[in-house]
Protein backbone atom coordinates (compact mmCIF):
# COMPACT_ATOMS: atom_id res chain seq x y z
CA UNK A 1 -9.83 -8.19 -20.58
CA UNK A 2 -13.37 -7.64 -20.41
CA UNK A 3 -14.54 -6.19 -17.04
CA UNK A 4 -18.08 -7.96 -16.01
CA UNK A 5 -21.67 -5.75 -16.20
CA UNK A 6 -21.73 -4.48 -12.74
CA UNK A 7 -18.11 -3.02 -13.18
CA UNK A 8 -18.79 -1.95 -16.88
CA UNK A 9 -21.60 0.36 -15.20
CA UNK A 10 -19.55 1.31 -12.45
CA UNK A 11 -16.84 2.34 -14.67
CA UNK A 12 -19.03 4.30 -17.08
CA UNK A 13 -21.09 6.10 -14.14
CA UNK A 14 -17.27 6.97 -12.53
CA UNK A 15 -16.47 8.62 -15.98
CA UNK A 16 -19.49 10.64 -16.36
CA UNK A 17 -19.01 12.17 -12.93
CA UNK A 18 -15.14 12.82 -13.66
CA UNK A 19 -16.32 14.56 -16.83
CA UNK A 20 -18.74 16.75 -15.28
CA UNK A 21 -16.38 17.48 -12.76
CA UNK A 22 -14.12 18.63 -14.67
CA UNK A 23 -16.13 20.87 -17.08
CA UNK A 24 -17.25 22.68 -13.56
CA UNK A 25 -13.67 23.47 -12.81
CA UNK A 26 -12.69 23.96 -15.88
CA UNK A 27 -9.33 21.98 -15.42
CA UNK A 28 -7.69 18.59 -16.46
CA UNK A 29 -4.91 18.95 -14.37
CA UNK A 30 -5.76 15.78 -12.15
CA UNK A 31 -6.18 18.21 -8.76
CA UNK A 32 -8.22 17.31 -6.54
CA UNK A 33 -9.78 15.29 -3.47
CA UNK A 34 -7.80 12.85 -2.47
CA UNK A 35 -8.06 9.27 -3.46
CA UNK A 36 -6.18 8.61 -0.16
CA UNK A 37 -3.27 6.04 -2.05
CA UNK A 38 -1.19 4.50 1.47
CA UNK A 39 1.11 2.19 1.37
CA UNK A 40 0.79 1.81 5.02
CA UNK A 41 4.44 3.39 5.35
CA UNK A 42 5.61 6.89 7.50
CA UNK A 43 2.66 9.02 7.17
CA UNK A 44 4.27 12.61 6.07
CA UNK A 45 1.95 15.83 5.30
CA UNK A 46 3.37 17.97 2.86
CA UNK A 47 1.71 21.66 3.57
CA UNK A 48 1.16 24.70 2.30
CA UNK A 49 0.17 26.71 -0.96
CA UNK A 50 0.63 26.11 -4.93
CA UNK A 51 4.17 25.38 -3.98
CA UNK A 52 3.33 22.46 -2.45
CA UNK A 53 0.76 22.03 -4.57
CA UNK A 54 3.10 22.24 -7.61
CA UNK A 55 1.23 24.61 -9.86
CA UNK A 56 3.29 25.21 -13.11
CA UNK A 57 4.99 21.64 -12.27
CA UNK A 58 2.11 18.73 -11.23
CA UNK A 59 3.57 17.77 -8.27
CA UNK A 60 6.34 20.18 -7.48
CA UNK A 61 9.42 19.62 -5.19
CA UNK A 62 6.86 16.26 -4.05
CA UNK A 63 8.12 14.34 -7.39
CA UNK A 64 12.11 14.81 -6.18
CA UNK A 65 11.22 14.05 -2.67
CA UNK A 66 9.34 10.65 -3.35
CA UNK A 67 11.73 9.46 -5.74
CA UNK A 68 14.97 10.27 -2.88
CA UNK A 69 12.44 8.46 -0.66
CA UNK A 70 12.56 5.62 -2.61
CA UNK A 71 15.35 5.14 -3.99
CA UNK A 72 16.61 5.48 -0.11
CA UNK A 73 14.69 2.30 0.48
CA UNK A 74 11.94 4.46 3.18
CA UNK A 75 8.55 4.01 3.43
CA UNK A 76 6.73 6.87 3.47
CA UNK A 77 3.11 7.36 2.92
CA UNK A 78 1.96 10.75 1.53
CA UNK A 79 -1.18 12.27 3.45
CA UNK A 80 -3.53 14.89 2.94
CA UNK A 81 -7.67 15.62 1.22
CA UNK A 82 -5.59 17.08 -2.25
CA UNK A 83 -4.51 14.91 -5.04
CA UNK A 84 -2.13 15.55 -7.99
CA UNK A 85 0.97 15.07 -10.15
CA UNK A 86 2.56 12.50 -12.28
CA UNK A 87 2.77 9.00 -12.69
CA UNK A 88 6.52 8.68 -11.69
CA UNK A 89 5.07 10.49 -8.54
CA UNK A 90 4.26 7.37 -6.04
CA UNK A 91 1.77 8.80 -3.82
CA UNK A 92 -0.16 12.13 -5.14
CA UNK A 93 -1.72 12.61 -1.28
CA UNK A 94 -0.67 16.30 0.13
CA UNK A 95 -2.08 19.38 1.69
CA UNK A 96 -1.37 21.87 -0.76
CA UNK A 97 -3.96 24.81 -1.64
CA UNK A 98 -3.36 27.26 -4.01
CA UNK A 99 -3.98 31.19 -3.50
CA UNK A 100 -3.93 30.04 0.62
CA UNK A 101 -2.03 32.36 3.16
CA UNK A 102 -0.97 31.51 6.87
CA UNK A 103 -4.82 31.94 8.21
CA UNK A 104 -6.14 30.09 5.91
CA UNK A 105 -4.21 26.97 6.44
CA UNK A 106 -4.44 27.77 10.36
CA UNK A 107 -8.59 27.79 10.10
CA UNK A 108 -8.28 24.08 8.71
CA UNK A 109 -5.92 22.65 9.95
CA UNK A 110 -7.53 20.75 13.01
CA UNK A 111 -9.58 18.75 11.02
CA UNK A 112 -6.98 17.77 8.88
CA UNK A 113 -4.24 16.53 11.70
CA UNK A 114 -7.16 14.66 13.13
CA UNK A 115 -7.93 12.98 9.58
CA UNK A 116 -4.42 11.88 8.52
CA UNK A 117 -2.35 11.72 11.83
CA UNK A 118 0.57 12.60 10.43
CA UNK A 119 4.26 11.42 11.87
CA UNK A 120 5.89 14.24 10.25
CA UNK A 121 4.67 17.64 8.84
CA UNK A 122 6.49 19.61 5.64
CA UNK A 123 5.40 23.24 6.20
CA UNK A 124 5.97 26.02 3.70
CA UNK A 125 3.45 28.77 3.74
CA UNK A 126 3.91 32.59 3.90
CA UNK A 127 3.89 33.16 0.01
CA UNK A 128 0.63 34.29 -0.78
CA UNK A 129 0.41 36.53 2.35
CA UNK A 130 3.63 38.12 0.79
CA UNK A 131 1.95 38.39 -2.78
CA UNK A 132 -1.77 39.82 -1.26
CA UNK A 133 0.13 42.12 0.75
CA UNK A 134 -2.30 40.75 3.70
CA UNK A 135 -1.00 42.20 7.23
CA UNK A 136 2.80 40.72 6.29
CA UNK A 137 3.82 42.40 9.71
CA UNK A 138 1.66 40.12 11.61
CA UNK A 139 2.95 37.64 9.34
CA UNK A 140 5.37 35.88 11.51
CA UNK A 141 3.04 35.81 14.47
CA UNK A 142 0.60 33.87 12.39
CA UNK A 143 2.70 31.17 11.00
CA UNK A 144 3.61 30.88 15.28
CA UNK A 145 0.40 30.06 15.76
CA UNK A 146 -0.12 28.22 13.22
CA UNK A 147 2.87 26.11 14.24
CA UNK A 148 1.42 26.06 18.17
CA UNK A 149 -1.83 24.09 16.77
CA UNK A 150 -0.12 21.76 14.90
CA UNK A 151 2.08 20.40 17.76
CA UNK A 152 -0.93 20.43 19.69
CA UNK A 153 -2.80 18.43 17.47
CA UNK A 154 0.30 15.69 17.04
CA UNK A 155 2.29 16.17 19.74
CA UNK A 156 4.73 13.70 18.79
CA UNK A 157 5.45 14.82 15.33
CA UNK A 158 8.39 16.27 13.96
CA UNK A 159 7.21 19.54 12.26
CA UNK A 160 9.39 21.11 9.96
CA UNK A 161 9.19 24.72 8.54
CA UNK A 162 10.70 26.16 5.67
CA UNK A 163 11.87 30.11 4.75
CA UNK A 164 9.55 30.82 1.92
CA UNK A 165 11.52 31.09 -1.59
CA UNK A 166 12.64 33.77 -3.03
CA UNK A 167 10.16 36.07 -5.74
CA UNK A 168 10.99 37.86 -8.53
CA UNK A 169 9.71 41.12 -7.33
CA UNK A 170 11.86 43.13 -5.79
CA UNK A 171 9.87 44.65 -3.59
CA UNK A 172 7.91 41.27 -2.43
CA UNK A 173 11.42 39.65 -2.65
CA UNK A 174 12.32 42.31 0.55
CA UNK A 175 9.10 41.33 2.44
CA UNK A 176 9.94 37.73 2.17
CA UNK A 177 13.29 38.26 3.20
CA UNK A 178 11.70 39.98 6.60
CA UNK A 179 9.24 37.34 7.19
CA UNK A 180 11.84 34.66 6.71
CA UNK A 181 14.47 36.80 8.87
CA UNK A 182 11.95 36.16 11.99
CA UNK A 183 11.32 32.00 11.28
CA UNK A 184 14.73 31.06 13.12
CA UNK A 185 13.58 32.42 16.33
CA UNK A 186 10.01 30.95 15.95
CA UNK A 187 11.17 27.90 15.59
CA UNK A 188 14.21 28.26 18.30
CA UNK A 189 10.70 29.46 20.52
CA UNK A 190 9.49 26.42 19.69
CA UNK A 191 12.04 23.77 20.23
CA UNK A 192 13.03 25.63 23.64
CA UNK A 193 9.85 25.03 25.15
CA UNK A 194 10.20 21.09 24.28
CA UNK A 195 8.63 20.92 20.89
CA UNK A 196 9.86 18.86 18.13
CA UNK A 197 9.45 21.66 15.21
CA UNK A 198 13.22 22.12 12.60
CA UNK A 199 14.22 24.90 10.70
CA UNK A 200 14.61 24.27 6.74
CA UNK A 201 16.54 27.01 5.14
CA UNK A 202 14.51 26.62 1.82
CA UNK A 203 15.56 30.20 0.80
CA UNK A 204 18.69 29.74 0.36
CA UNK A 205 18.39 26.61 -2.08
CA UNK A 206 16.83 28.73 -4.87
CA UNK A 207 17.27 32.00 -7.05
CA UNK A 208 15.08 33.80 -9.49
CA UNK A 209 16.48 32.01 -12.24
CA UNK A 210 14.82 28.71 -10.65
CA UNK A 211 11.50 30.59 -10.49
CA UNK A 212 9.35 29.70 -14.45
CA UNK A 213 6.73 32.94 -13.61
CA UNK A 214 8.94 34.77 -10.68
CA UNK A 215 7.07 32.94 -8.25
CA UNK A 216 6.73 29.22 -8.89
CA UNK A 217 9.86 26.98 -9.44
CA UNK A 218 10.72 24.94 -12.60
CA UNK A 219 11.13 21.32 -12.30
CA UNK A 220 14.57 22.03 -11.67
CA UNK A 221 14.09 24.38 -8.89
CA UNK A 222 11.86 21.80 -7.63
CA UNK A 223 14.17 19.15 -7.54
CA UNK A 224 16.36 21.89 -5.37
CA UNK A 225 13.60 22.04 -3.00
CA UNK A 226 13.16 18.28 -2.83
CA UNK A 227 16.93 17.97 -2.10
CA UNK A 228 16.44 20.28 0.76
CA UNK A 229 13.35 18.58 2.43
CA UNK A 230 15.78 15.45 1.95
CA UNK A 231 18.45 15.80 3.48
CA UNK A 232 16.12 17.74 6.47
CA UNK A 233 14.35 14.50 7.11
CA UNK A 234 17.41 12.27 7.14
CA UNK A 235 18.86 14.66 9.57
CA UNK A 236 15.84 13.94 12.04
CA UNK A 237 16.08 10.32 13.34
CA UNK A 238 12.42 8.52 13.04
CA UNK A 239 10.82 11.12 11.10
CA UNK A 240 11.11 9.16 8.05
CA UNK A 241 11.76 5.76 9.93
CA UNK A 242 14.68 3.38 8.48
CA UNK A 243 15.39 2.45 5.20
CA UNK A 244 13.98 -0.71 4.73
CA UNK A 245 11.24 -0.56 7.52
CA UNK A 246 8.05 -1.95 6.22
CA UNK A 247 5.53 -1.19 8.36
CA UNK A 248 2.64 -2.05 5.94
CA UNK A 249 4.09 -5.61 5.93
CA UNK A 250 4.30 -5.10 2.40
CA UNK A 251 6.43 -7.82 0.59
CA UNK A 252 7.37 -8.37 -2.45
CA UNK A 253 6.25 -11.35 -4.63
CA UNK A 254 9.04 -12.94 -6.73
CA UNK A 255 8.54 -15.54 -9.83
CA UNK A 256 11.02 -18.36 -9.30
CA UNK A 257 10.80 -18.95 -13.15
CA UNK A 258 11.45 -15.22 -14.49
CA UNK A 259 13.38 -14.03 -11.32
CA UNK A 260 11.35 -10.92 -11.74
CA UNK A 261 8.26 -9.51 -9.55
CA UNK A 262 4.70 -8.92 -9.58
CA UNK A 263 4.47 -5.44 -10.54
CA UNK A 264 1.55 -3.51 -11.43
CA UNK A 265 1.92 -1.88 -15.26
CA UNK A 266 3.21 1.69 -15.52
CA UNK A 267 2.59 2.11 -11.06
CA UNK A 268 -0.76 2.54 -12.20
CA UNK A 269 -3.60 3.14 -9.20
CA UNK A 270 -6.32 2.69 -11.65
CA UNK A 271 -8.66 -0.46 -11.50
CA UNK A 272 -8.20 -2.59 -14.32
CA UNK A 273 -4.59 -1.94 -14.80
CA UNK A 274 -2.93 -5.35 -15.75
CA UNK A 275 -0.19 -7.58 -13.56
CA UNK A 276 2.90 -8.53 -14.89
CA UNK A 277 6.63 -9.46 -13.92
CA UNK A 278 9.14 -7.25 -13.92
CA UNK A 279 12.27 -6.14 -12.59
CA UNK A 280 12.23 -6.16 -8.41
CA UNK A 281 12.76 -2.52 -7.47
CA UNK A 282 11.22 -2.51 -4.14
CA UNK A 283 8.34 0.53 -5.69
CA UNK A 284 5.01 0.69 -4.50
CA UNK A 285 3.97 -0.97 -7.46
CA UNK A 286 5.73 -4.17 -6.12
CA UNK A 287 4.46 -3.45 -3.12
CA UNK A 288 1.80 -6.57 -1.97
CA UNK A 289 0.19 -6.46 1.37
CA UNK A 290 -1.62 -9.74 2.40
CA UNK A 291 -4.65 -9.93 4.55
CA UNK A 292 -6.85 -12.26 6.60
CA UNK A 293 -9.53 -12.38 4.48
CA UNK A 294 -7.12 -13.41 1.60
CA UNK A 295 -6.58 -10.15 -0.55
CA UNK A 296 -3.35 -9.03 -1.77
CA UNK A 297 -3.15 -5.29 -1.59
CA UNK A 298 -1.24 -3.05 -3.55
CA UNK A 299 -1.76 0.91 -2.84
CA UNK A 300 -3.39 0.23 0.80
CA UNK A 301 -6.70 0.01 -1.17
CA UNK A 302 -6.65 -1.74 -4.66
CA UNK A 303 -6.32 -5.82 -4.77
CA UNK A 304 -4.90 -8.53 -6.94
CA UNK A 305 -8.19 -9.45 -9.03
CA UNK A 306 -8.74 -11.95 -11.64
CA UNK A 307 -10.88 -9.93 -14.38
CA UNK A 308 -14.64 -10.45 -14.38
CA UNK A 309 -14.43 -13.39 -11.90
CA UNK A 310 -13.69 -15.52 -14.50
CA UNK A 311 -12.69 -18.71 -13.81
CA UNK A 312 -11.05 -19.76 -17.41
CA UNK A 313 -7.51 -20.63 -18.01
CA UNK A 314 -6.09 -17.38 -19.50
CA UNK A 315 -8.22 -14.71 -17.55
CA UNK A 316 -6.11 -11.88 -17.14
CA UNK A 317 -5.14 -10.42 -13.59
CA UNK A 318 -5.25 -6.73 -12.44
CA UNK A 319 -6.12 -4.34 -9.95
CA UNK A 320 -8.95 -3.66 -8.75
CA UNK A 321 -11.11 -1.76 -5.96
CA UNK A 322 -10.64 -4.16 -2.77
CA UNK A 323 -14.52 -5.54 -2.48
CA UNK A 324 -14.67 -8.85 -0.84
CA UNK A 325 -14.72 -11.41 -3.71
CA UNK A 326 -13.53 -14.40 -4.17
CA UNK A 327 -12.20 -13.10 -7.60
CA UNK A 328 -9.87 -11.04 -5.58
CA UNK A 329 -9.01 -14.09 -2.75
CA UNK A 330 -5.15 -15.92 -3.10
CA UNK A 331 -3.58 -18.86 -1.15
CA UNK A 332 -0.30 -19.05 -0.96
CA UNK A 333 0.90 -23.01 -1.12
CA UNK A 334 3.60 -24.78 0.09
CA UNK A 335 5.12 -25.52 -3.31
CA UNK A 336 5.41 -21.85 -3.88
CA UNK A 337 2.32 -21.60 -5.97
CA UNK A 338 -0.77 -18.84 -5.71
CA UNK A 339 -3.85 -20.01 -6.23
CA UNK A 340 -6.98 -17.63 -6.84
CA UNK A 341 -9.59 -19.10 -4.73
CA UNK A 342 -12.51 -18.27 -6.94
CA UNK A 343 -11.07 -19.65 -9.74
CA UNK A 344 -8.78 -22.26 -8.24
CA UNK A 345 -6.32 -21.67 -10.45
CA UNK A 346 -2.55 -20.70 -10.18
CA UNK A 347 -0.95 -17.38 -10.64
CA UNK A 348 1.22 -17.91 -14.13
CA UNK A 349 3.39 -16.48 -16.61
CA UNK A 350 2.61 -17.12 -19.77
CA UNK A 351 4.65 -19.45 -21.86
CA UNK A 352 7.52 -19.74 -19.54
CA UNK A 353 8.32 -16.32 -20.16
CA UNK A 354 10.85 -14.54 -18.02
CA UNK A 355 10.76 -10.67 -20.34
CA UNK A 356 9.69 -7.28 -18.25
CA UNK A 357 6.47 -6.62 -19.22
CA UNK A 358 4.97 -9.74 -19.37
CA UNK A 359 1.02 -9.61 -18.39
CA UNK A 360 -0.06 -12.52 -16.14
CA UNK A 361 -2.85 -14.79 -15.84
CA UNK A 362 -4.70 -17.53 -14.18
CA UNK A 363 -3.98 -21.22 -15.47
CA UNK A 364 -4.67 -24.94 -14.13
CA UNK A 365 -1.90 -25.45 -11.64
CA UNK A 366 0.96 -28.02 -12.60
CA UNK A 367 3.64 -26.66 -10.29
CA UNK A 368 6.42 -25.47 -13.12
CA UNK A 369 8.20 -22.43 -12.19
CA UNK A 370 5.94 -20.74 -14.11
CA UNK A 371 3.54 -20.74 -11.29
CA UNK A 372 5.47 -20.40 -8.49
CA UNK A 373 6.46 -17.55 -6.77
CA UNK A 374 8.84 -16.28 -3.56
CA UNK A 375 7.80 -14.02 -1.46
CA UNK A 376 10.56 -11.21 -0.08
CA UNK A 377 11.26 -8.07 1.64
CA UNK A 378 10.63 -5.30 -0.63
């Protein structure tokens, strides 16, 4: 696939800014702004430092918790302005800042609760105030307040704070222990006076031997901390809806011919990344929202896009920045079939095929089950 001029330049001026980006900062680590992926599901803010952030392990404990999330058959849409992880991470959206202590995240977070509206809020934060030695006996008091302007800002969503984990350092490990000692009756404050704020024991889940540099966790202890925030949110009705809510109305898109679905290769968010069939798993990948002007989105903000508007039998399909087009227009027919509207030509497999992995095109419609196409919950 060839992408046309205009996107060829687009492309190319996107990559020049990336690269000079990233000599400034000096990092290829994939941190930063946002690119604000939704799936339109439960929005949930994961907050705090490099913890949440995942320094050490792209991603952190947020890799564990999206995959439980998943595989639990919820819809949850990770918010925040930072960006990072993995691929096998769904939705690289959070709030985590590096280096940050209580007042830090308390002096921002306003403006973010406005921006994202979050249902529920993951809070672990305490660390660095710990490690800078920075007033630690006001500490407590300042992760109250910090608590009292979040459920001001979202009144109605369920906040809920960890203990900080443990550190190496045997003397930081005692402050931590102190500061964490006093987060029962904050939250116990909080709930009391009507509040909808939980209590995560996140301490407990880990030991120095999950830490990789006595402060951040391996991927294992990670996964420890993802189990926690787990089970947490299924213990809290409606903070991470139902499994199987869709309230994107998302649906999946199955080929009658194959019996598999249209999936976008590798749960890639990039734009040009192909279509193809493959096994329904109900991911974000599979994931297609359809809209009034025609689009099918994938990711809240890419669409289903025949490649350089072509309008040839054989011109590939991908994803691509939602713009408008008719490229990036479907009908969905009676006889099952998908027609691009620019093209008017039908969604197809390729030679009948029914293997994973398949890329798909656009072809002259004939109706064969090659070009037809169910659509289901996902």
């Amino acid at each position: 696939m060839r992408p046309s001029e205009p996107r060829t330049w687009r492309r190319w001026w996107a990559l020049v800014l990336t690269v000079v980006a990233l000599a400034a900062t000096g990092t290829m680590l994939g941190t930063g702004v946002a690119g604000a992926e939704s799936n339109g599901g439960v929005r949930v803010m994961p907050l705090g430092d490099s913890i949440t952030e995942g320094t050490q392990v792209p991603g952190g404990y947020r890799i564990g918790l999206w995959q439980r999330l998943a595989a639990g058959r919820y819809t949850i849409d990770f918010v925040g302005s930072q960006f990072n992880g993995p691929g096998n991470l769904g939705d690289h959206d959070h709030e985590g800042h590096p280096g940050w202590r209580i007042d830090q995240i308390d002096a921002n977070i306003a403006g973010w609760l406005r921006t994202y509206t979050p249902r529920t809020v993951l809070l672990h934060i305490g660390t660095n105030d710990i490690l800078q030695n920075y007033n630690v006996s006001g500490a407590p008091q300042r992760l109250s307040a910090l608590i009292d302007h979040i459920t001001t800002a979202v009144p109605n969503a369920d906040v809920f704070v960890a203990t900080i984990i443990p550190l190496s350092n045997s003397g930081q490990e005692a402050a931590a222990r102190t500061f964490n000692a006093a987060i029962p009756g904050i939250v116990q404050s909080k709930v009391s006076s009507g509040k909808h704020v939980h209590l995560v024991d996140m301490h407990s889940k880990l030991t120095t031997s999950d830490l990789i540099d006595g402060i951040h966790p391996t991927a294992g202890g990670y996964d420890k901390m993802a189990a926690a925030w787990y089970a947490a949110l299924q213990s809290v009705s409606g903070s991470i809806g139902q499994p199987g809510d869709n309230p994107s109305g998302a649906m999946a898109i199955r080929g009658v011919g194959s019996g598999r679905c249209l999936d976008v290769t590798g749960a890639s968010q990039t734009n040009g990344a192909q279509a193809q069939i493959w096994d329904c798993n109900s991911q974000p990948n599979q994931q297609w929202t359809p809209t009034a002007s025609g689009e099918l989105r994938v990711y809240g903000g890419k669409c289903l896009d025949v490649s350089n508007r072509s309008t040839a039998d054989g011109a590939g399909v991908a994803i691509w920045d939602c713009n408008g087009q008719s490229n990036q227009q479907w009908r969905f027919n009676t006889d099952g079939s998908i027609t691009a509207v620019g093209a008017n030509k039908c969604l197809d497999v390729p030679n009948y095929s029914t293997a994973n992995g398949v890329k798909l095109q656009i072809w002259s419609c004939s109706g064969a089950t090659n070009q037809r196409w169910t659509r289901i919950s996902p």
